[in-house]
Protein backbone atom coordinates (compact mmCIF):
# COMPACT_ATOMS: atom_id res chain seq x y z
CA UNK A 1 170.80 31.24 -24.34
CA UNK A 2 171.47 33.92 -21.84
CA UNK A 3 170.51 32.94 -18.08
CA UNK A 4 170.26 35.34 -15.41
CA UNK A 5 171.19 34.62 -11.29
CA UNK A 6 169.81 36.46 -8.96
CA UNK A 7 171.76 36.52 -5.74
CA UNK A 8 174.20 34.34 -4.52
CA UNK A 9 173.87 33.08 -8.39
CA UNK A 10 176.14 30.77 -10.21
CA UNK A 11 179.46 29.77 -7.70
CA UNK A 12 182.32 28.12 -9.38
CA UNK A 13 185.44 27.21 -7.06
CA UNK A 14 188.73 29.56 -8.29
CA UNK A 15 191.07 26.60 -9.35
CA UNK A 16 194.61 27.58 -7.40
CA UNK A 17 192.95 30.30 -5.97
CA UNK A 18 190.74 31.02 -2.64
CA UNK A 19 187.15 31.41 -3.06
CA UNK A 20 184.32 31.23 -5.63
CA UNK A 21 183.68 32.87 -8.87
CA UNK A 22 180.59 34.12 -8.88
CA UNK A 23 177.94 35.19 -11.67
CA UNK A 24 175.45 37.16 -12.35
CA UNK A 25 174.65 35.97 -15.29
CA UNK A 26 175.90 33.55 -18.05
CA UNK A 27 175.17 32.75 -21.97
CA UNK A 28 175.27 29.26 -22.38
CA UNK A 29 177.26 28.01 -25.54
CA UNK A 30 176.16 25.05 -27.39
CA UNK A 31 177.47 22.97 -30.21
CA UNK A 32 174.98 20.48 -31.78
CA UNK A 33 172.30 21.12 -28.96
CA UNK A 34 175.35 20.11 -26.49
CA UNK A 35 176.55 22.35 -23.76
CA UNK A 36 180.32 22.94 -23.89
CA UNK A 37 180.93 26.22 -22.15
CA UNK A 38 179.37 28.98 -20.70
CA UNK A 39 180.42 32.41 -20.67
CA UNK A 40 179.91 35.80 -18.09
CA UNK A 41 180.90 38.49 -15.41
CA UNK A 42 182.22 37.00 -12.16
CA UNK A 43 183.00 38.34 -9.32
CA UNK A 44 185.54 37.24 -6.82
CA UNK A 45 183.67 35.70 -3.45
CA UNK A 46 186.16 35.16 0.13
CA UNK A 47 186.16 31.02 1.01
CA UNK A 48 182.45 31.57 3.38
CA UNK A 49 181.13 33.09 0.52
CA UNK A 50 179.56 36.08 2.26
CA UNK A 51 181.80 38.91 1.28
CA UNK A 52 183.56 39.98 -2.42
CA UNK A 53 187.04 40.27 -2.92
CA UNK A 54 187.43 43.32 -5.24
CA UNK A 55 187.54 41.32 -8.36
CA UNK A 56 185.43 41.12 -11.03
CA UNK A 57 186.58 38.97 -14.80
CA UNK A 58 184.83 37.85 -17.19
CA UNK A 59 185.00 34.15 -17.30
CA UNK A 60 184.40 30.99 -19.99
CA UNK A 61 184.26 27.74 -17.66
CA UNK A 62 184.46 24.56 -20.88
CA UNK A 63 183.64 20.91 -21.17
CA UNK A 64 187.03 20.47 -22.19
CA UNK A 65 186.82 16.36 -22.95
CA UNK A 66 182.98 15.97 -24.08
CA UNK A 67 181.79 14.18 -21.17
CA UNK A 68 179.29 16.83 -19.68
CA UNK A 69 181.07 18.19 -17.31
CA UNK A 70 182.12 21.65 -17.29
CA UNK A 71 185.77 21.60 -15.95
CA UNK A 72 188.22 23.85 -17.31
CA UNK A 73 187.68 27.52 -16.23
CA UNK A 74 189.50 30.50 -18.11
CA UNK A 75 189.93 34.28 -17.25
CA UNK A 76 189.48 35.89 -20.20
CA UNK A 77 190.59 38.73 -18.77
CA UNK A 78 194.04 37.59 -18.54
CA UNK A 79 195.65 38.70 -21.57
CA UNK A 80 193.24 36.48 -23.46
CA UNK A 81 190.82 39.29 -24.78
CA UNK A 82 187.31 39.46 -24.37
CA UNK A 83 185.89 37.52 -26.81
CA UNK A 84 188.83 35.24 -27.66
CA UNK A 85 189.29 31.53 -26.30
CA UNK A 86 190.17 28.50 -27.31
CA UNK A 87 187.50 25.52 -28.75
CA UNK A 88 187.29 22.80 -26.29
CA UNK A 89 188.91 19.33 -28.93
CA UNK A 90 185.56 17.60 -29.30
CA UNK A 91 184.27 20.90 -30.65
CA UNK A 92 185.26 21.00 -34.62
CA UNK A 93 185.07 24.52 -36.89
């Protein structure tokens, strides 16, 4: 399911970083009609969240335990490859 933002759009807070992530748009990943990550193009956003950094990644944020919550966000843009990231546990092949 691909879901579209229009501006400011989805924010996510850069974990060790300053700022937000945020996207344009995101496809949502599900595994037995449960959400466990969704994927997209982010941009970087300065800590007020009214002017972009320079950086734009594309970004999978998981539900890395199952409860719900998406928690764990990964740049796969940071020697990870595009399309290639790691199945949250609860998530079986």
């Amino acid at each position: 399911m691909l879901t579209k933002y229009r501006q400011p759009g989805l924010r996510v807070r850069r974990p060790g970083g300053i700022g937000f992530w945020e996207f344009e748009s995101v496809a949502k990943l599900y595994y037995h009609a449960k959400l466990f990550a969704i994927v997209g193009t982010a941009k970087g956003v300065n800590e007020s969240g009214d002017g972009y950094l320079g950086w734009v990644t594309s970004m999978v944020i998981y539900d890395e335990d199952g409860d719900g919550k998406l928690e764990s966000t990964v740049d796969t843009n940071a020697g990870n490859g595009a399309f290639v990231f790691h199945l949250p546990s609860w998530v079986t092949r």
